[in-house]
PDB file of N, CA and C in Angstrom:
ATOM      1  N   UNK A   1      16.380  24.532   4.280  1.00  0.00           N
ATOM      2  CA  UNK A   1      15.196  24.254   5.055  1.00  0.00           C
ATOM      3  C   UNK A   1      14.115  23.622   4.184  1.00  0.00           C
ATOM      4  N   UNK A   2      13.859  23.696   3.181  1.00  0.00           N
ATOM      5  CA  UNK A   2      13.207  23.650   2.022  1.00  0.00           C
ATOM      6  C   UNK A   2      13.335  21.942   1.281  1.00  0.00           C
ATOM      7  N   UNK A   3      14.971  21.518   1.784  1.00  0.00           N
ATOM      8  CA  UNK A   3      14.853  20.460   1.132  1.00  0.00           C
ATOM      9  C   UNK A   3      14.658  19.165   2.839  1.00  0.00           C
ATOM     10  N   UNK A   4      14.664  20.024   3.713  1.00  0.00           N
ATOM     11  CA  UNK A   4      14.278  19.200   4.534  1.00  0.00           C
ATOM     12  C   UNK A   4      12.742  18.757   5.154  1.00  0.00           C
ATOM     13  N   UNK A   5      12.351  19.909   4.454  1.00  0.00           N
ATOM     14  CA  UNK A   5      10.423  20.092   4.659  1.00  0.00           C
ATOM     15  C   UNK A   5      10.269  18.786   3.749  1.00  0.00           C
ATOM     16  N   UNK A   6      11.018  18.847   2.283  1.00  0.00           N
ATOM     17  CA  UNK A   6      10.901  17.531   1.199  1.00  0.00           C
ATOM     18  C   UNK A   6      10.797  16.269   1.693  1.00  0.00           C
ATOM     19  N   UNK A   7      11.927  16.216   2.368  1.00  0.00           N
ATOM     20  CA  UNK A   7      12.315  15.129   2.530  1.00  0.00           C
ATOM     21  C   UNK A   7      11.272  14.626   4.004  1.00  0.00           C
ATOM     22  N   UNK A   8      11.167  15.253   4.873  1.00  0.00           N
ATOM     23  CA  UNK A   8       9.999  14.934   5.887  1.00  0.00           C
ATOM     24  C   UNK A   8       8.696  14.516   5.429  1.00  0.00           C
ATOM     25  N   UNK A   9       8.323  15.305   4.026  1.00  0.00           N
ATOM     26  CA  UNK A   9       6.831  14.996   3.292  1.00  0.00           C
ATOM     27  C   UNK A   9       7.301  13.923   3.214  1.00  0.00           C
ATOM     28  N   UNK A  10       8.309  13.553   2.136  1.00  0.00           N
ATOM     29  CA  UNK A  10       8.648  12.110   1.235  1.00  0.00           C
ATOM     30  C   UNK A  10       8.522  11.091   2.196  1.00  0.00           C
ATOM     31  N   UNK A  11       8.970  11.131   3.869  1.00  0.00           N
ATOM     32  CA  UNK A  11       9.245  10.434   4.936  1.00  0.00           C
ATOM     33  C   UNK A  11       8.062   9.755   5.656  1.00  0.00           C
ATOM     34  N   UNK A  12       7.030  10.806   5.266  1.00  0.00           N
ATOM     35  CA  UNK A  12       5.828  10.777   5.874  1.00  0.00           C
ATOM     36  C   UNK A  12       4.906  10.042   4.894  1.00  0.00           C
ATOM     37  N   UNK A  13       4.630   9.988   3.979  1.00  0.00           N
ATOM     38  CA  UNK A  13       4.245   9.736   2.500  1.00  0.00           C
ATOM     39  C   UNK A  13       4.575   8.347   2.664  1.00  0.00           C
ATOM     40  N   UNK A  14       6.051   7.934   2.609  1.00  0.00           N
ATOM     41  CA  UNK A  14       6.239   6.560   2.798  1.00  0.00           C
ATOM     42  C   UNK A  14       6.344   5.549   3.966  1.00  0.00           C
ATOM     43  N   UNK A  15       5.812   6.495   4.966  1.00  0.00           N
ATOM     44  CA  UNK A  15       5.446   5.710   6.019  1.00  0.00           C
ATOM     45  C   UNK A  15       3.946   5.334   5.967  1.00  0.00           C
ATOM     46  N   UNK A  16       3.380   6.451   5.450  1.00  0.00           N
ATOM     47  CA  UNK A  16       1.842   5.542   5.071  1.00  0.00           C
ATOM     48  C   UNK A  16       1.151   5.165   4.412  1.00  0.00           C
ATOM     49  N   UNK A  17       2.343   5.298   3.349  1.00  0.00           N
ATOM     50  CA  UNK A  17       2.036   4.210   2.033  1.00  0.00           C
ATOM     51  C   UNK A  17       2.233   2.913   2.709  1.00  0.00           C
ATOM     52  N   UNK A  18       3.267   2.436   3.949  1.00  0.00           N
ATOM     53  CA  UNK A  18       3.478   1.609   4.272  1.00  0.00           C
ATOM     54  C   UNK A  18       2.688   1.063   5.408  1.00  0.00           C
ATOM     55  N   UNK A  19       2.148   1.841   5.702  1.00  0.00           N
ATOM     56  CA  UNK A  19       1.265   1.241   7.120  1.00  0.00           C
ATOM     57  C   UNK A  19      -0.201   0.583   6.385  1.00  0.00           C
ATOM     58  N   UNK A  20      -0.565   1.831   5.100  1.00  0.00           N
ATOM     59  CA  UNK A  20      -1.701   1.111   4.638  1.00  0.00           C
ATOM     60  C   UNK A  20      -1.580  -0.219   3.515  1.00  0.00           C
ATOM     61  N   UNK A  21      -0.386  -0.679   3.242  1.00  0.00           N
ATOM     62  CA  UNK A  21       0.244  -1.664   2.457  1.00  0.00           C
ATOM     63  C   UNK A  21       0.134  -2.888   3.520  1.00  0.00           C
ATOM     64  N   UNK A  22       0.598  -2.794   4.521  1.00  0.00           N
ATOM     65  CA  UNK A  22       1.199  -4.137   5.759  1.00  0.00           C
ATOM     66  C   UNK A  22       0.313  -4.163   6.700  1.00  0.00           C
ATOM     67  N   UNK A  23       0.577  -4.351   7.581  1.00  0.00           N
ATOM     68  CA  UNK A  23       0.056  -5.208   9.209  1.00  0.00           C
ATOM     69  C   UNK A  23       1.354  -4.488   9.859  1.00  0.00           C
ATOM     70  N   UNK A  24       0.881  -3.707  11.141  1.00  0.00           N
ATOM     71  CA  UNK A  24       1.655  -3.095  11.891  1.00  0.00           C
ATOM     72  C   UNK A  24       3.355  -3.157  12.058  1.00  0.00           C
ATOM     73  N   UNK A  25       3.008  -4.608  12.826  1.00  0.00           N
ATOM     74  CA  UNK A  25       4.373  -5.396  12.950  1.00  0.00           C
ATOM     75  C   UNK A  25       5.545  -5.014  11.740  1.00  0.00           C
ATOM     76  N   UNK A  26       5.004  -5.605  10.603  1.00  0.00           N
ATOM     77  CA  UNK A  26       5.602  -5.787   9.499  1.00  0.00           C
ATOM     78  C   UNK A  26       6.017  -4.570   8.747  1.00  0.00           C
ATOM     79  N   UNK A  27       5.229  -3.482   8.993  1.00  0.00           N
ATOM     80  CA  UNK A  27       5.639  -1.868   8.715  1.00  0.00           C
ATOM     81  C   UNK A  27       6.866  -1.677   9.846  1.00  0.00           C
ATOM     82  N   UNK A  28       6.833  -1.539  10.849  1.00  0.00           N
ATOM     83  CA  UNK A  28       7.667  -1.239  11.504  1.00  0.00           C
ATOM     84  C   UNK A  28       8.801  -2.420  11.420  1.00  0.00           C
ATOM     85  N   UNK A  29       9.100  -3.123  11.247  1.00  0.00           N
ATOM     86  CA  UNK A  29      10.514  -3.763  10.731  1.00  0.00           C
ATOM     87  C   UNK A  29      10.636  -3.632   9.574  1.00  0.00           C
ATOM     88  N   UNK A  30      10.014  -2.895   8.760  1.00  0.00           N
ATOM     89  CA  UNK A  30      10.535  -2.618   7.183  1.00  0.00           C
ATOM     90  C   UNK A  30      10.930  -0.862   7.093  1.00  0.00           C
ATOM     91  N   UNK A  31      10.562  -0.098   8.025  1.00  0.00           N
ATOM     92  CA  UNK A  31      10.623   1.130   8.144  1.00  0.00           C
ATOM     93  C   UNK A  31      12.339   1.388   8.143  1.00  0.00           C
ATOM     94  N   UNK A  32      13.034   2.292   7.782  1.00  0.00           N
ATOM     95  CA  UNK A  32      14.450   2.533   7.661  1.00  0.00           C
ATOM     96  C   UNK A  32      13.924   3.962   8.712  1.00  0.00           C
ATOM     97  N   UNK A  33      14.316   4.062   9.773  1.00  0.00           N
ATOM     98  CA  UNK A  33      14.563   5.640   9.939  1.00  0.00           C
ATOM     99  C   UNK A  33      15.682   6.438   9.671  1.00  0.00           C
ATOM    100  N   UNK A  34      14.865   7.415   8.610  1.00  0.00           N
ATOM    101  CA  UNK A  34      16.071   8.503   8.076  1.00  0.00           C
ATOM    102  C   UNK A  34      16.271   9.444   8.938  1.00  0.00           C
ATOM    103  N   UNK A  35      15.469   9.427   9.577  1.00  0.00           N
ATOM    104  CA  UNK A  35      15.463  11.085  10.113  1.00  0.00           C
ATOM    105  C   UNK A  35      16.111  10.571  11.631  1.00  0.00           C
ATOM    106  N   UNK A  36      16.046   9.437  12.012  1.00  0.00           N
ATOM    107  CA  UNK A  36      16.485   9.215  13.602  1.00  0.00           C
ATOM    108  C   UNK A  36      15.311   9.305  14.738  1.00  0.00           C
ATOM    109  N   UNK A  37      15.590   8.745  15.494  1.00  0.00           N
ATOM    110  CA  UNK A  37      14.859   8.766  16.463  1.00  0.00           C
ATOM    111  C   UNK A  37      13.977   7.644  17.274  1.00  0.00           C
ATOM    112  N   UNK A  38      13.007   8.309  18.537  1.00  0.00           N
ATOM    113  CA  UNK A  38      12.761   7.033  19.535  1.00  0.00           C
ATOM    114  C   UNK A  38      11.203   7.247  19.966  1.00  0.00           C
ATOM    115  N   UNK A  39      10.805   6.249  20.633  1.00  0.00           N
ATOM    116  CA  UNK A  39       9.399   6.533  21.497  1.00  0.00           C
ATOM    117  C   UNK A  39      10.106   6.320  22.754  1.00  0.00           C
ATOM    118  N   UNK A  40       9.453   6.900  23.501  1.00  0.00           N
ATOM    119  CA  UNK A  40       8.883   6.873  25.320  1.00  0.00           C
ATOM    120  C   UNK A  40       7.476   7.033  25.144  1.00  0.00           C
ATOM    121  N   UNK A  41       7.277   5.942  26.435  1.00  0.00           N
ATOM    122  CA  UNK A  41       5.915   5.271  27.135  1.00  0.00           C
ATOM    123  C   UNK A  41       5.823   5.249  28.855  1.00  0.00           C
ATOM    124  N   UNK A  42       4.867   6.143  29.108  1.00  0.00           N
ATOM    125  CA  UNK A  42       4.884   6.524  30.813  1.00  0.00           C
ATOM    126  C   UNK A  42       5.180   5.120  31.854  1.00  0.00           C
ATOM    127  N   UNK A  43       4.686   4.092  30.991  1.00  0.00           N
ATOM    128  CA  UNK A  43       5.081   2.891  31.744  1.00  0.00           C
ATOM    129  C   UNK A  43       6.054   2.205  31.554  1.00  0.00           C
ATOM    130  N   UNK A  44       7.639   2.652  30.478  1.00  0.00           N
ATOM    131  CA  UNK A  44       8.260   2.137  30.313  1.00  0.00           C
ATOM    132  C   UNK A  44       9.584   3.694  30.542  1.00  0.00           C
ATOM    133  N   UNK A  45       9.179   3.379  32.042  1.00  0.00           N
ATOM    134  CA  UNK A  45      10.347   4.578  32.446  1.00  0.00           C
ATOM    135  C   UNK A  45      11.584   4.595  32.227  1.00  0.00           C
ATOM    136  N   UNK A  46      12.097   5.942  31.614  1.00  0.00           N
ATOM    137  CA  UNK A  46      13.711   5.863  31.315  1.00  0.00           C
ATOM    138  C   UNK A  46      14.298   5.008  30.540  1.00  0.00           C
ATOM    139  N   UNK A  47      13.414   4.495  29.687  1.00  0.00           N
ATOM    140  CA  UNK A  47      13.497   3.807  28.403  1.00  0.00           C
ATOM    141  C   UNK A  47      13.315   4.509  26.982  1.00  0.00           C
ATOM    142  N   UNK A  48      14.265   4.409  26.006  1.00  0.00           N
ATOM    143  CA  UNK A  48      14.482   5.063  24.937  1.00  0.00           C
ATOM    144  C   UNK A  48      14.051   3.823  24.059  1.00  0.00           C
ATOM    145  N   UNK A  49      12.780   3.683  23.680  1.00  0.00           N
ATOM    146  CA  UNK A  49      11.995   2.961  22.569  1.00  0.00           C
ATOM    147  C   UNK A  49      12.731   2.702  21.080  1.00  0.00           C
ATOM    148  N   UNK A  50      13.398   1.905  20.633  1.00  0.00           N
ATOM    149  CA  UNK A  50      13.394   1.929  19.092  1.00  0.00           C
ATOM    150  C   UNK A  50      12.184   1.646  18.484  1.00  0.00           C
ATOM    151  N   UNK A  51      12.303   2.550  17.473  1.00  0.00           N
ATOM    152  CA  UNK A  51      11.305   3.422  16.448  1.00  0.00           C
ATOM    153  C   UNK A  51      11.290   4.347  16.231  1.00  0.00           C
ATOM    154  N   UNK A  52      10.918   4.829  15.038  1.00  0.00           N
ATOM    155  CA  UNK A  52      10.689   5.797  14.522  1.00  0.00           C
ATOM    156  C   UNK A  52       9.544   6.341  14.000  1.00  0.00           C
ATOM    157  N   UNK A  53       8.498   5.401  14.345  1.00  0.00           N
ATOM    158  CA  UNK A  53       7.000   5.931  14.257  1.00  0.00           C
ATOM    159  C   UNK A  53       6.173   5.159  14.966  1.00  0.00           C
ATOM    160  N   UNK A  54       4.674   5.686  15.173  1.00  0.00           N
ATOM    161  CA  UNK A  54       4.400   5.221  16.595  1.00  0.00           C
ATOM    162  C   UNK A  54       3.585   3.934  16.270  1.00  0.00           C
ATOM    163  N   UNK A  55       3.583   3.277  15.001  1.00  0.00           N
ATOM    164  CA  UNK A  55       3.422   1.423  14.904  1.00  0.00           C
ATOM    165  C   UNK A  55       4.254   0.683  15.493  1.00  0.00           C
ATOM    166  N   UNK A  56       5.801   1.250  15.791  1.00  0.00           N
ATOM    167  CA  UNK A  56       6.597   0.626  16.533  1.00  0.00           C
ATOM    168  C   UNK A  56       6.432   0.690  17.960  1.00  0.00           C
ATOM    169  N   UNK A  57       5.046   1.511  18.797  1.00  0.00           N
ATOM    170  CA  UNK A  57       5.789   1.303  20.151  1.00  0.00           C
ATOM    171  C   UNK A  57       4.885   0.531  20.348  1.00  0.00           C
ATOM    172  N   UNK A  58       5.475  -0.139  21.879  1.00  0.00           N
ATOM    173  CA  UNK A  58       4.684  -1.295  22.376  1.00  0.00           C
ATOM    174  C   UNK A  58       3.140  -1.494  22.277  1.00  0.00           C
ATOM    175  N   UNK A  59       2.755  -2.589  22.006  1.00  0.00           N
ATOM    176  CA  UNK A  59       1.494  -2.726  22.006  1.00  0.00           C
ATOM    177  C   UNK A  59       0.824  -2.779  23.401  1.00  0.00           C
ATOM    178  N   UNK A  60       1.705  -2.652  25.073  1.00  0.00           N
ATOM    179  CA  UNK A  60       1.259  -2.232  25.839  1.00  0.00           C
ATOM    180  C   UNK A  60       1.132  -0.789  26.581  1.00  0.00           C
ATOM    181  N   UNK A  61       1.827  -0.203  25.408  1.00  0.00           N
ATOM    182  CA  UNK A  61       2.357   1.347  25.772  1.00  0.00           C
ATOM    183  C   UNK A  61       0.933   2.250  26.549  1.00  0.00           C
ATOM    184  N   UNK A  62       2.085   3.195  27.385  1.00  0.00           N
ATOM    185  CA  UNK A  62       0.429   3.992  27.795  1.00  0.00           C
ATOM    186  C   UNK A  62       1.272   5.276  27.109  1.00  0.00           C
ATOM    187  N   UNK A  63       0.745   6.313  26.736  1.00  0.00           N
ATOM    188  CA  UNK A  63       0.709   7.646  26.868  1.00  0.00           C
ATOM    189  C   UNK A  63       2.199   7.781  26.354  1.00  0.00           C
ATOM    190  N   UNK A  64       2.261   6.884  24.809  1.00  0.00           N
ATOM    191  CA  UNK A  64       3.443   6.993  24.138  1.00  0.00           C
ATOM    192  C   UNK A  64       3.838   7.950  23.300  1.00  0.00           C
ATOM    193  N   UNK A  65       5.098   8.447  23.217  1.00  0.00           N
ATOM    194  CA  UNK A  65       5.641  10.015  22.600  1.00  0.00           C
ATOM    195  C   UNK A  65       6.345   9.198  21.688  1.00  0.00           C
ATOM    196  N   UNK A  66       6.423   9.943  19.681  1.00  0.00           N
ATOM    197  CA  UNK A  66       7.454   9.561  19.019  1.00  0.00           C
ATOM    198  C   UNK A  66       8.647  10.956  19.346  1.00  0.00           C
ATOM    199  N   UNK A  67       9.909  10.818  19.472  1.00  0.00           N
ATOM    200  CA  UNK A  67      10.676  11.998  19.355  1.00  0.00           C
ATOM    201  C   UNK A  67      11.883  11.466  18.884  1.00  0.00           C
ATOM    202  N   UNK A  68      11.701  12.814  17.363  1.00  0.00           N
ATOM    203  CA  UNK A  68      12.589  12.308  16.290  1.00  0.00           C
ATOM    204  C   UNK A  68      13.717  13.522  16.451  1.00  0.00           C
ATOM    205  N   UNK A  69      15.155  12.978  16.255  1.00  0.00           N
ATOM    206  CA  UNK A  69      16.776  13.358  16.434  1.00  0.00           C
ATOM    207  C   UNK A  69      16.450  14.974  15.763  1.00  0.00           C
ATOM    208  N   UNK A  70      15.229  15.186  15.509  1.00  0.00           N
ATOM    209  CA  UNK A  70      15.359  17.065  14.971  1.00  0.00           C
ATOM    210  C   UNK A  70      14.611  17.718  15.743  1.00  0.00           C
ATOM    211  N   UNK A  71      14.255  17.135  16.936  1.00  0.00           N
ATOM    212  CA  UNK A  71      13.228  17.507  17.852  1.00  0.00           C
ATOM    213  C   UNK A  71      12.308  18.113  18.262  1.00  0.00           C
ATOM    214  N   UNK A  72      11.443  17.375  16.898  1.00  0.00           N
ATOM    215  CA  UNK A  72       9.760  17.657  17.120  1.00  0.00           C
ATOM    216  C   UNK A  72       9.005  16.315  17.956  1.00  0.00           C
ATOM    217  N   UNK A  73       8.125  16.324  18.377  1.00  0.00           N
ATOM    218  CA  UNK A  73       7.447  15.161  18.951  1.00  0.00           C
ATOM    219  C   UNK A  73       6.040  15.058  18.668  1.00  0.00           C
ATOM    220  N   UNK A  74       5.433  14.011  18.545  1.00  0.00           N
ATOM    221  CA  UNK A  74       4.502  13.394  18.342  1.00  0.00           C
ATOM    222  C   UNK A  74       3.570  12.571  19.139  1.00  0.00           C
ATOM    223  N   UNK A  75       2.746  12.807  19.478  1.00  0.00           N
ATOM    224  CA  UNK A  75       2.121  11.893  20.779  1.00  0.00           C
ATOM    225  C   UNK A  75       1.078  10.551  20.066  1.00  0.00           C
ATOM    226  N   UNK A  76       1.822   9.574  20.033  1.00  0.00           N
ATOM    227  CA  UNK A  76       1.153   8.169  19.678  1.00  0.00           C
ATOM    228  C   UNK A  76      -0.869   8.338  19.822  1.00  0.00           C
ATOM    229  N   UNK A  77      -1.187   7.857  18.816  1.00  0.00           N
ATOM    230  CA  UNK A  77      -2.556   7.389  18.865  1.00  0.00           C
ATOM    231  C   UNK A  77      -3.012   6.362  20.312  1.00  0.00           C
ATOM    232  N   UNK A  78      -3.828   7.394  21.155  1.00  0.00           N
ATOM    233  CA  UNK A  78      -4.209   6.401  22.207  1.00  0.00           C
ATOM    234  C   UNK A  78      -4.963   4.627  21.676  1.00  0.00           C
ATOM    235  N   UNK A  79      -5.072   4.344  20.459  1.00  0.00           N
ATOM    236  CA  UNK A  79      -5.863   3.451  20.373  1.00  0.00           C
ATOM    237  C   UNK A  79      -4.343   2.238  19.938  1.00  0.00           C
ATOM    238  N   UNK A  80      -3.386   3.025  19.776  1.00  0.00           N
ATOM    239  CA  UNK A  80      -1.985   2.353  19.494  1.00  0.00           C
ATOM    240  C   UNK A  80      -1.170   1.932  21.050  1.00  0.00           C
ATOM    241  N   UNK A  81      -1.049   3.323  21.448  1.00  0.00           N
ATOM    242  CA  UNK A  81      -0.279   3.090  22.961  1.00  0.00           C
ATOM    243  C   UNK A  81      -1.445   3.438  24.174  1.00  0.00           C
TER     244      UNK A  81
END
């Protein structure tokens, strides 16, 4: 459990080393997801989003969720989706 708390810091760490390095776009096509996973967006029903963090969901998204393959979830920055 211990080396997966690690590896989530390390995950997290280098996602925003990378967001504050790039321009949205360009973070999210350089992002590898390790951990797995998708967004949903209330207006993009029954749609399973690729991404793995919430720079990737649509830039028209409303009321966008990240939910990663270990299933915790994350609710996107309203100023994002």
């Amino acid at each position: 459990m211990a080396a997966t708390m690690k590896l989530s810091l390390t995950f997290v760490l280098l996602l925003s080393a990378l967001v504050v390095l790039g321009d949205a776009q360009a973070t999210c096509d350089l992002v590898r997801c390790i951990q797995g996973g998708h967004i949903t967006c209330k207006n993009y029903p029954g749609q399973r989003l690729d991404g793995c963090a919430c720079v990737c969901a649509p830039e028209d998204g409303k009321r966008c969720v990240l939910r990663l393959d270990d299933g915790s979830t994350y609710d996107c920055p309203k100023t994002k989706c």
